[in-house]
N, C-alpha and C. Protein backbone atom coordinates (compact mmCIF):
# COMPACT_ATOMS: atom_id res chain seq x y z
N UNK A 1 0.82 -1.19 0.00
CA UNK A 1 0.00 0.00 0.00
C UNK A 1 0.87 1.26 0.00
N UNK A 2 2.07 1.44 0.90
CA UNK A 2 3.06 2.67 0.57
C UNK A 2 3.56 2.81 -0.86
N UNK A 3 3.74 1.11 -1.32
CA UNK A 3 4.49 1.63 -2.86
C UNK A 3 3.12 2.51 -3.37
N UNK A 4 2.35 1.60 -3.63
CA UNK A 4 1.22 2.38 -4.21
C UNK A 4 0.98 3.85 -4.37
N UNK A 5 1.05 4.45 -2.80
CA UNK A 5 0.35 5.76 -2.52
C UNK A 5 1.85 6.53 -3.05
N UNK A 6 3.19 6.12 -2.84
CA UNK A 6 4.24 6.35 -3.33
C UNK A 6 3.84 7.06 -4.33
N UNK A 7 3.65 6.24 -5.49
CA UNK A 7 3.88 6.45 -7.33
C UNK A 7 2.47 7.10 -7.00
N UNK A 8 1.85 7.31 -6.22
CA UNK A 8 0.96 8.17 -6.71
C UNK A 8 1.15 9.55 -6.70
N UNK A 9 1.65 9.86 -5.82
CA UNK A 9 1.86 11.17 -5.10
C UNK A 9 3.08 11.32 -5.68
N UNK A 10 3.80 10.43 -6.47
CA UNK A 10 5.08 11.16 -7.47
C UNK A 10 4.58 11.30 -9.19
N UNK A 11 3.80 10.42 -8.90
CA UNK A 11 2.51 11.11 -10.54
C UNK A 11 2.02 12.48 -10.25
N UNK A 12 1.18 12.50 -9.19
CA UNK A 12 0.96 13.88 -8.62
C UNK A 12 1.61 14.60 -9.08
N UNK A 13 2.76 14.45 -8.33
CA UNK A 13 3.96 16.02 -7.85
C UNK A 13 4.33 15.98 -9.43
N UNK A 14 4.90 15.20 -10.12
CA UNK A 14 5.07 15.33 -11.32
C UNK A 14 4.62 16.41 -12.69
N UNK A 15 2.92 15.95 -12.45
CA UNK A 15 1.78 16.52 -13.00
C UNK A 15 2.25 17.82 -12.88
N UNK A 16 1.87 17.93 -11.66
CA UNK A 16 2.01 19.36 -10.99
C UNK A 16 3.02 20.27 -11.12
N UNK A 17 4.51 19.79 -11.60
CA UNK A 17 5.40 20.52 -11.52
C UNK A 17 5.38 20.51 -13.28
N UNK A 18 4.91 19.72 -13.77
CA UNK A 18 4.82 20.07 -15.75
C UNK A 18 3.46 21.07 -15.66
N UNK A 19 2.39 21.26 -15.51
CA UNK A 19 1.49 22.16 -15.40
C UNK A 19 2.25 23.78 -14.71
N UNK A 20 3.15 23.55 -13.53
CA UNK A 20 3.74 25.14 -13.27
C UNK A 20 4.80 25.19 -14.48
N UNK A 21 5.41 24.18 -14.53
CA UNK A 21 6.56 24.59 -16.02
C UNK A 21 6.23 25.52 -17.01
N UNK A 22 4.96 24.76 -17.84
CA UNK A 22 3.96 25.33 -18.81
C UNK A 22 3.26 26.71 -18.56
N UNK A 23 2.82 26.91 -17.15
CA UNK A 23 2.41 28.24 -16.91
C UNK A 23 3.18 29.18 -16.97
N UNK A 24 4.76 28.99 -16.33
CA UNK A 24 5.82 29.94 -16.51
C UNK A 24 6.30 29.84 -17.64
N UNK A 25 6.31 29.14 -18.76
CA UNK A 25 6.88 29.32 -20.32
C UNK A 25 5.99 30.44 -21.04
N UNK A 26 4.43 30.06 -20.70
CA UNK A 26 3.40 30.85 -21.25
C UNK A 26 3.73 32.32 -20.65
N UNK A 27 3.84 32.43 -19.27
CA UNK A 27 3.83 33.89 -18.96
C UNK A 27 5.27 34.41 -19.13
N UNK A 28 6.22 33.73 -19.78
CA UNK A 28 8.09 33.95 -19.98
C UNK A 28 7.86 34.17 -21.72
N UNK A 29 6.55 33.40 -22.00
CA UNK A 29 6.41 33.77 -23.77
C UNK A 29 6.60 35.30 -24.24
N UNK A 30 5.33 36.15 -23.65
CA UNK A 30 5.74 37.89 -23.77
C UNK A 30 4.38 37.74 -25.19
N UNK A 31 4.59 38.73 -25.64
CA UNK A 31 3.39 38.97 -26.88
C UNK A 31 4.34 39.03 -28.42
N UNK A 32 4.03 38.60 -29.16
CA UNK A 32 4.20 38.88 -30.40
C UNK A 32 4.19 40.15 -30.80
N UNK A 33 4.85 40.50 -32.02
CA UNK A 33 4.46 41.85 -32.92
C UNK A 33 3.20 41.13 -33.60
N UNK A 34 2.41 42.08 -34.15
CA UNK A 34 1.42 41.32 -35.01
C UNK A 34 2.10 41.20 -36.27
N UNK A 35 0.89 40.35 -36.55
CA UNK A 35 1.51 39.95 -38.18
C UNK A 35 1.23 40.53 -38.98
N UNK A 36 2.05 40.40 -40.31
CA UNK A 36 1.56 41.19 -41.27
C UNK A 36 1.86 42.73 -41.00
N UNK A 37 3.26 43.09 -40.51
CA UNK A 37 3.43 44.46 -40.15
C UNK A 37 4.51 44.74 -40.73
N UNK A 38 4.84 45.92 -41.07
CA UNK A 38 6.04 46.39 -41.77
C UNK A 38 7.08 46.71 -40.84
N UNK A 39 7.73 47.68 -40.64
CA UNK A 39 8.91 48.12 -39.47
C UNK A 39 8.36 49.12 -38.87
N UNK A 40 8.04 48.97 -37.37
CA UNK A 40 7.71 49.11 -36.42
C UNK A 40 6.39 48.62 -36.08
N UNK A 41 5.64 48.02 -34.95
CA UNK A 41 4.72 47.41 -34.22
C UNK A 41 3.11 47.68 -35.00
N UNK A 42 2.82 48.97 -35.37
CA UNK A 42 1.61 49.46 -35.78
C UNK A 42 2.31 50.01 -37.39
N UNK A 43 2.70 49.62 -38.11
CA UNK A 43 2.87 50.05 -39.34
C UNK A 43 2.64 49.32 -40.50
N UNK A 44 1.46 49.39 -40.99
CA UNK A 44 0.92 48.33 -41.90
C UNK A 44 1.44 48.27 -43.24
N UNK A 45 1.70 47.44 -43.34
CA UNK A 45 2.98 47.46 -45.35
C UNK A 45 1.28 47.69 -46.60
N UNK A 46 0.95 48.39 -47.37
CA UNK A 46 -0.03 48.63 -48.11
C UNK A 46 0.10 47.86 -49.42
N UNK A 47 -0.66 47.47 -49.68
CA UNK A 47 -0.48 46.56 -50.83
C UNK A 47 -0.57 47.04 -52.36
N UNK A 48 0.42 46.63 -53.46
CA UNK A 48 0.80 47.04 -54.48
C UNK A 48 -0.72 46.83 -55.32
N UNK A 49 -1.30 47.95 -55.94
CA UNK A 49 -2.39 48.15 -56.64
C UNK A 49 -2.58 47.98 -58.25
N UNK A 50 -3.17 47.48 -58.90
CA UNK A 50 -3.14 47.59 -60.34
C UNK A 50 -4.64 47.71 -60.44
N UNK A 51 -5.08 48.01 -61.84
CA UNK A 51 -6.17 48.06 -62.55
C UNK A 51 -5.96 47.48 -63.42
N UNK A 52 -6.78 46.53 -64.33
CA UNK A 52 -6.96 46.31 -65.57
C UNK A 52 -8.21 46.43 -66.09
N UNK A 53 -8.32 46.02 -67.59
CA UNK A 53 -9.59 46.33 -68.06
C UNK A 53 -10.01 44.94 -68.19
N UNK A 54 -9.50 43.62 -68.56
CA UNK A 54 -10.06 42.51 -68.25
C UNK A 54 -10.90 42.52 -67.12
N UNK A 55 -11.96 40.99 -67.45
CA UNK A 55 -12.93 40.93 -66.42
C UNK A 55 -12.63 39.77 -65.31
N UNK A 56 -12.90 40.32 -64.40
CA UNK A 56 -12.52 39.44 -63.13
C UNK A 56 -11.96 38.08 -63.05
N UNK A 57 -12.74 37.53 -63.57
CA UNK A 57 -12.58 35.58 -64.13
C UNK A 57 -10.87 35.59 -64.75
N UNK A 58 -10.69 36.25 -66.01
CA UNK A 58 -9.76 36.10 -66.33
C UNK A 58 -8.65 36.78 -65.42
N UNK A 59 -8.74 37.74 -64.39
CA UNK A 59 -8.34 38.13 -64.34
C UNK A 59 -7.09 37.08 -63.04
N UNK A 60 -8.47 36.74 -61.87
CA UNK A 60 -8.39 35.43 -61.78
C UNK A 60 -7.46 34.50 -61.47
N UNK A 61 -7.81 33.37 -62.53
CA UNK A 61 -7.25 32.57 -63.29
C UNK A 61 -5.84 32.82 -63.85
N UNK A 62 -5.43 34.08 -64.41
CA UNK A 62 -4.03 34.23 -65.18
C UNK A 62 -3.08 35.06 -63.67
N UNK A 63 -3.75 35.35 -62.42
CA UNK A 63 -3.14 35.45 -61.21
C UNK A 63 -2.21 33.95 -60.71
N UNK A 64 -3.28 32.78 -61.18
CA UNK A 64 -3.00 32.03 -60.68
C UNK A 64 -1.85 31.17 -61.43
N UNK A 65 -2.08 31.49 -63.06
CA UNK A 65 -0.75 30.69 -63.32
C UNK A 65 0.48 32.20 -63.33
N UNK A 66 0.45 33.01 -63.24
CA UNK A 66 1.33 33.94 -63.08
C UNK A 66 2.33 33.36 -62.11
N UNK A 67 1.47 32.89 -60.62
CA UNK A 67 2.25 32.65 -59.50
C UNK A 67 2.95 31.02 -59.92
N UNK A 68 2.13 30.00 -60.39
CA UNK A 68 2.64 28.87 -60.61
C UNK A 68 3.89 28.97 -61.66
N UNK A 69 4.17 29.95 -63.03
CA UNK A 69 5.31 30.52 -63.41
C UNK A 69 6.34 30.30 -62.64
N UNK A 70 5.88 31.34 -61.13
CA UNK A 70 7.23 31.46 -60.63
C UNK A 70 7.63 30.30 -59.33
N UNK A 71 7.09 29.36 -59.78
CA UNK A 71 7.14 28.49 -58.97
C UNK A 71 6.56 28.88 -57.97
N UNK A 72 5.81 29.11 -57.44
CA UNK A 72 4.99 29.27 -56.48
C UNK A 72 3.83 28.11 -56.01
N UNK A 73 3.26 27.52 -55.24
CA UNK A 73 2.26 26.69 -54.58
C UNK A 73 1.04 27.37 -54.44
N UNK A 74 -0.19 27.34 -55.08
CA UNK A 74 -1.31 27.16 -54.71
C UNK A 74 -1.95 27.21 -53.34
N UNK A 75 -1.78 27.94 -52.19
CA UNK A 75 -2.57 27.18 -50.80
C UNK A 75 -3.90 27.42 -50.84
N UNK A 76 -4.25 28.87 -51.24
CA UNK A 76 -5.47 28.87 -51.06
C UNK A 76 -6.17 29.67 -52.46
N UNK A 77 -7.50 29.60 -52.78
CA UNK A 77 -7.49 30.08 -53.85
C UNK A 77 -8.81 29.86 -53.40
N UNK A 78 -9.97 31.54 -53.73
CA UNK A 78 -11.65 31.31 -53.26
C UNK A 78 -11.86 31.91 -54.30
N UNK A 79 -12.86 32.00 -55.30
CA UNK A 79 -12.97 32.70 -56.25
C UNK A 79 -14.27 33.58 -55.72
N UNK A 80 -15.11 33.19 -55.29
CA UNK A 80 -16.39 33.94 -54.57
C UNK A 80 -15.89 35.12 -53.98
N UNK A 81 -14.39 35.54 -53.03
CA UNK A 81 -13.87 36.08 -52.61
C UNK A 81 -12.56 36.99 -53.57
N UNK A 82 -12.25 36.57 -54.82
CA UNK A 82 -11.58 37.00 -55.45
C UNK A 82 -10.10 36.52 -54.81
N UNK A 83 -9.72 35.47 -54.34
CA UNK A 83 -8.80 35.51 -53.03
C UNK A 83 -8.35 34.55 -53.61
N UNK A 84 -6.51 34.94 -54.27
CA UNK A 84 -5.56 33.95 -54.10
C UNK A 84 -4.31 34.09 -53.61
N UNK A 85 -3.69 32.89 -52.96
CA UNK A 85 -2.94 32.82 -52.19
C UNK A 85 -1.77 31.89 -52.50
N UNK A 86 -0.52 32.18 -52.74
CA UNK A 86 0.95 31.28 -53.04
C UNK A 86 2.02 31.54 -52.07
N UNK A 87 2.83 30.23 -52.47
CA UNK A 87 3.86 30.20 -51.59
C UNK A 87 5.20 29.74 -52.32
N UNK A 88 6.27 30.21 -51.85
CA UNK A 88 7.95 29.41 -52.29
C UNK A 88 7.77 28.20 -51.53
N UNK A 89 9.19 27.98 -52.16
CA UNK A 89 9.57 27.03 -51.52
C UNK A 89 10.09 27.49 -50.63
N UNK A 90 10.35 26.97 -49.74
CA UNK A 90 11.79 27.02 -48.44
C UNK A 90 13.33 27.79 -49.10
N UNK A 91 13.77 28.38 -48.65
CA UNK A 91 14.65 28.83 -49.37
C UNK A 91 15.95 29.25 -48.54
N UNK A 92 16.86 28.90 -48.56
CA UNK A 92 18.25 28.83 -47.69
C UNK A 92 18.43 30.34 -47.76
N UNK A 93 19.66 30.32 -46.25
CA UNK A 93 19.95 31.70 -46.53
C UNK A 93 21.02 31.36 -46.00
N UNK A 94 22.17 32.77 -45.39
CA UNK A 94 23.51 32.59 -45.18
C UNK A 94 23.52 31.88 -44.29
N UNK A 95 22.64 31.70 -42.91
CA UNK A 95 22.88 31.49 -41.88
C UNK A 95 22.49 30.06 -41.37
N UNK A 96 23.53 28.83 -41.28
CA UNK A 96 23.39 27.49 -41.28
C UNK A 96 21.79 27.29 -40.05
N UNK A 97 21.08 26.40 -40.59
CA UNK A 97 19.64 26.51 -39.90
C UNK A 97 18.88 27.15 -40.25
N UNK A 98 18.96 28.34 -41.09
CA UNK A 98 17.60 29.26 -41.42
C UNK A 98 17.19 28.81 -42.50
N UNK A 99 15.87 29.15 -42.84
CA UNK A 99 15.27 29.24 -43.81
C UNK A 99 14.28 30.52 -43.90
N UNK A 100 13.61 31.02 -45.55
CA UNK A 100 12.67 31.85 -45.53
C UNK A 100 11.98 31.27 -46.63
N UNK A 101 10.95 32.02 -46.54
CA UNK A 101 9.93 31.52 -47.55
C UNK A 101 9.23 32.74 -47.75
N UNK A 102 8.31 32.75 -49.17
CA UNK A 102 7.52 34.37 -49.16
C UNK A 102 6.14 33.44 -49.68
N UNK A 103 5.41 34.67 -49.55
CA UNK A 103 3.93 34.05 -49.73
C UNK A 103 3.05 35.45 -50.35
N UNK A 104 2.82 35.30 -51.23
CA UNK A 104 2.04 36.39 -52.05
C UNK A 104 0.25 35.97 -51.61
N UNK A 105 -0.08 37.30 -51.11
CA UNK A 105 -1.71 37.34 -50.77
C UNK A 105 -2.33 37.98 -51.83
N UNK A 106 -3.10 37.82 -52.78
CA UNK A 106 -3.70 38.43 -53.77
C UNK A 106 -5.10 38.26 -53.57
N UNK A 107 -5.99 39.79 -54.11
CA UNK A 107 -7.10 40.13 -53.86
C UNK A 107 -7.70 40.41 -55.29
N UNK A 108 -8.48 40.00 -55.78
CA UNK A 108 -9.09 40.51 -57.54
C UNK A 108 -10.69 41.02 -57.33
N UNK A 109 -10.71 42.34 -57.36
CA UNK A 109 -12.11 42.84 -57.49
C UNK A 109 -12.59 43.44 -58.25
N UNK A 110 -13.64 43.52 -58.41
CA UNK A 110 -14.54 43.86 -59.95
C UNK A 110 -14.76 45.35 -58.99
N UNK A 111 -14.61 46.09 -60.31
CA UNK A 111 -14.97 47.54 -60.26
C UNK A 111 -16.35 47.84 -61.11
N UNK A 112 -16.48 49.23 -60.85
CA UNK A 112 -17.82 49.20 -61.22
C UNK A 112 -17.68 49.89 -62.88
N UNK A 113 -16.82 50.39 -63.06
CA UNK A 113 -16.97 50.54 -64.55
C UNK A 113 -16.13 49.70 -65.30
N UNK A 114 -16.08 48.15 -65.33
CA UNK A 114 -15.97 47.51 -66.18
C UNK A 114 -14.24 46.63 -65.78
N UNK A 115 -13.58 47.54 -65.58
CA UNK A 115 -12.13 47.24 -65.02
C UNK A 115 -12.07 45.83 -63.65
N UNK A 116 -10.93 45.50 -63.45
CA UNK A 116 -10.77 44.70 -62.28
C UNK A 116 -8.92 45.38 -61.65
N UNK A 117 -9.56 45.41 -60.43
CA UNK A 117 -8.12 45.72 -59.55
C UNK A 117 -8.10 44.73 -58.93
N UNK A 118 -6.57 44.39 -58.81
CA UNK A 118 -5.75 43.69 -58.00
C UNK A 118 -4.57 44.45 -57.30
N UNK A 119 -5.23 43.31 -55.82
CA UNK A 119 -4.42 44.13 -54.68
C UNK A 119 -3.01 43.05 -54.48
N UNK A 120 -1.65 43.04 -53.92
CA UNK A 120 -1.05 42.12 -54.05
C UNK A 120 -0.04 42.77 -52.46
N UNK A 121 0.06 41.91 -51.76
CA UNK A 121 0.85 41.93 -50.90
C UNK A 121 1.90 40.63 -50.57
N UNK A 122 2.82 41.00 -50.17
CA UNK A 122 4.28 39.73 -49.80
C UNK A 122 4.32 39.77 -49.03
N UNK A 123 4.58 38.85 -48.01
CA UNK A 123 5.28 38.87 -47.08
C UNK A 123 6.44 37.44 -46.88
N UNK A 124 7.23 37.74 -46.13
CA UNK A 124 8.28 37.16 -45.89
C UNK A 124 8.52 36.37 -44.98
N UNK A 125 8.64 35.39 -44.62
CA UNK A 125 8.59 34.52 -43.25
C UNK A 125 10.12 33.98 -43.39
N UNK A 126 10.48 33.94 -42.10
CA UNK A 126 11.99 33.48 -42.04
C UNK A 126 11.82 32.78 -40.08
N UNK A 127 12.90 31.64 -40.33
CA UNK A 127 12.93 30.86 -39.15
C UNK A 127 14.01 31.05 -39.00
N UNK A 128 14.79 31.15 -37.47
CA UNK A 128 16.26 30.88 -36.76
C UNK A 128 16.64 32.14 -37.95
N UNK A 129 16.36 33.41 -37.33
CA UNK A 129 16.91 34.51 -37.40
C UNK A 129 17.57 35.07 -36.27
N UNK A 130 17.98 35.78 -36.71
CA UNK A 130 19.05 37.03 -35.37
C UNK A 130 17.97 37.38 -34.17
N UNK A 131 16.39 37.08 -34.40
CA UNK A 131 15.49 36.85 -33.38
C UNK A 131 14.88 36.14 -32.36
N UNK A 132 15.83 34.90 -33.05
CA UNK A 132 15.59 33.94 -32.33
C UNK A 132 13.93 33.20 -32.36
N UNK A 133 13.03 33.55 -33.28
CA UNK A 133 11.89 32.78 -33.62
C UNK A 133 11.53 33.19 -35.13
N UNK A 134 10.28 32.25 -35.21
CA UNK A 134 9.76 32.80 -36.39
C UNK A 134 9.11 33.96 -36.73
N UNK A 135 9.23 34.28 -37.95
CA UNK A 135 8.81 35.72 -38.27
C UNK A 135 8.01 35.84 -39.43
N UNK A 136 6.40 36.54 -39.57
CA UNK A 136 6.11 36.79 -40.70
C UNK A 136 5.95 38.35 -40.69
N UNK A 137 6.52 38.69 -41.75
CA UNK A 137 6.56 40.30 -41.78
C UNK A 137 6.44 41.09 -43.37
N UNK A 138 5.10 41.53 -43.61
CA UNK A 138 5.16 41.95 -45.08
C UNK A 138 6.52 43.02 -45.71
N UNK A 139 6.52 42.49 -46.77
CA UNK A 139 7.53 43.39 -47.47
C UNK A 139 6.57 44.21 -48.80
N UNK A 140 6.81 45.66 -48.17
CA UNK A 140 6.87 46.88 -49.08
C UNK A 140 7.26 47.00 -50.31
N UNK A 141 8.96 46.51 -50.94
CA UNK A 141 9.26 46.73 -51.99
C UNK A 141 10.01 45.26 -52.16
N UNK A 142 10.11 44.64 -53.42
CA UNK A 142 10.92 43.04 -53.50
C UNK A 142 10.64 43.42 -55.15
N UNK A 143 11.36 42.68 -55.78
CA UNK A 143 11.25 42.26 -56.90
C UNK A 143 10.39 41.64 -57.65
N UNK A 144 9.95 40.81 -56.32
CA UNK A 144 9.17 39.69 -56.77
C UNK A 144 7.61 40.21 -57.25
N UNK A 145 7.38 41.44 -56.96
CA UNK A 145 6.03 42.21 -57.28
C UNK A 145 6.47 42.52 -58.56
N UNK A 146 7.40 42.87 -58.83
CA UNK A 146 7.18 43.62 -60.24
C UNK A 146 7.68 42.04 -61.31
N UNK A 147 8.38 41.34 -60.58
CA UNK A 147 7.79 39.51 -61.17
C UNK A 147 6.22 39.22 -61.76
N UNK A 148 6.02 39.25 -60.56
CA UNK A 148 4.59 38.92 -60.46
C UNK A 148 3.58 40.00 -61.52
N UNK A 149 3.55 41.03 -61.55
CA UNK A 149 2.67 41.84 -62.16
C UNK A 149 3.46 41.75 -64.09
N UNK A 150 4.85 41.49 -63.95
CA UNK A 150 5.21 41.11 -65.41
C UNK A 150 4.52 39.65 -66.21
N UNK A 151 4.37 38.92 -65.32
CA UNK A 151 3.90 37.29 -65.68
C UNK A 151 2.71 37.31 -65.47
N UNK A 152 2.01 38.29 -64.81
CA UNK A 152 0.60 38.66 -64.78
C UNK A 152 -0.21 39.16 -66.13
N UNK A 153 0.70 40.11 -66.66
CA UNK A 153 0.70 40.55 -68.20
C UNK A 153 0.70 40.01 -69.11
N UNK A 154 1.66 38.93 -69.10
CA UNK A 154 2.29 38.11 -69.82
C UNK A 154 0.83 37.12 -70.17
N UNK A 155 0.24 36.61 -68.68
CA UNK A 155 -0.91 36.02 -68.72
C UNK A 155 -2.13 35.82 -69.26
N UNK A 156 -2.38 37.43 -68.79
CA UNK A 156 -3.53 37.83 -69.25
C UNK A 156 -3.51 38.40 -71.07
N UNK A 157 -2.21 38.34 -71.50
CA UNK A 157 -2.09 38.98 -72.58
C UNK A 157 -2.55 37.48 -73.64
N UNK A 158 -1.68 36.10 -72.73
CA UNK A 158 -2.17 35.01 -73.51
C UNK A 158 -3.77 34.40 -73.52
N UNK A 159 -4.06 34.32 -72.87
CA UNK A 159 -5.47 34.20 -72.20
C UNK A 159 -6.49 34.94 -73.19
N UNK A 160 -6.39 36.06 -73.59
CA UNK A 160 -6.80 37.32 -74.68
C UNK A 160 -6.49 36.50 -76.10
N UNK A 161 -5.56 36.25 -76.21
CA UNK A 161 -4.94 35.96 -77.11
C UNK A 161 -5.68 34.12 -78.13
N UNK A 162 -5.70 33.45 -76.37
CA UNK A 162 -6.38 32.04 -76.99
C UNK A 162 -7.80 32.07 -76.70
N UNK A 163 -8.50 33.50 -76.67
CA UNK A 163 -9.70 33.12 -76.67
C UNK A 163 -10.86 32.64 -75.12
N UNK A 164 -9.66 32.81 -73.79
CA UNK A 164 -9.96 32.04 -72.73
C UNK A 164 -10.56 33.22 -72.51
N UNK A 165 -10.14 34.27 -72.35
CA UNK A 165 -11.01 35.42 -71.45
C UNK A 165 -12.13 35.69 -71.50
N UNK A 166 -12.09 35.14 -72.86
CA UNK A 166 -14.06 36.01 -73.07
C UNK A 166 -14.98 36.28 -72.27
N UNK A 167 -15.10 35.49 -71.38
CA UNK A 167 -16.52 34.82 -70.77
C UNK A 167 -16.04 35.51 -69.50
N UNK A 168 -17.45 36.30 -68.84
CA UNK A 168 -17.12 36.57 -67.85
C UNK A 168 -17.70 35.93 -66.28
């Protein structure tokens, strides 16, 4: 009966001392910056704007192989919402252990005189930085926008071209 009550009361104490562990990691955690912020805490990165005169559908659709072009992944894609979403791959950097990856958020909305704008934002995620965690943080200016809005062209120019756009 002592072994018994023994291992119990060291299951107990056990329990008990992983439950205070966990409470002090949580309150040693601290708060995040939010996401999706540019440089400094409240500074929102604004997203790169276009207009076209194509209609939404196509407009779309040639978003989506624009991004597959650049090798990019598919995650999410709503068309009811105008809402597509890509990703890199993993992508090395100088620092042995890191990685980053970018992820393009794209928005396609129908305007009212005939045109469609697209909204396009990046952001950048990087692990085992000089921060010591992970980070997603939009980027303002990259290349990869004026990528993206070239193969966007490129797209929509073929699309026009074979007849796909028509239909709206």
């Amino acid at each position: 009966m002592l072994l018994t009550e023994r291992l119990t009361t060291e299951k107990i104490m056990k329990s008990t001392m992983l439950i205070a562990i966990m409470g002090i990691q949580l309150l040693l955690a601290g708060c995040e910056t939010p996401s999706y912020t540019g440089s400094g805490p409240f500074k929102s990165v604004q997203p790169q704007v276009r207009t076209v005169t194509d209609n939404t559908k196509t407009v779309y659709y040639a978003a989506q192989k624009a991004l597959k072009k650049m090798d990019f992944v598919l995650s999410k894609t709503q068309y009811s919402k105008g809402l597509v979403v890509g990703i890199s791959n993993l992508r090395d950097t100088e620092v042995f252990g890191a990685a980053r990856q970018f992820e393009f958020v794209i928005k396609v909305t129908d305007l009212d005189d005939g045109q469609t704008e697209i909204e396009v934002r990046l952001f950048e995620q990087s692990e085992a930085d000089f921060e010591g965690s992970a980070t997603n943080r939009a980027v303002a200016k990259h290349g990869l926008y004026d990528s993206f809005f070239e193969n966007l062209e490129h797209e929509l120019k073929e699309q026009t071209r074979s007849g796909e756009g028509d239909n709206s």
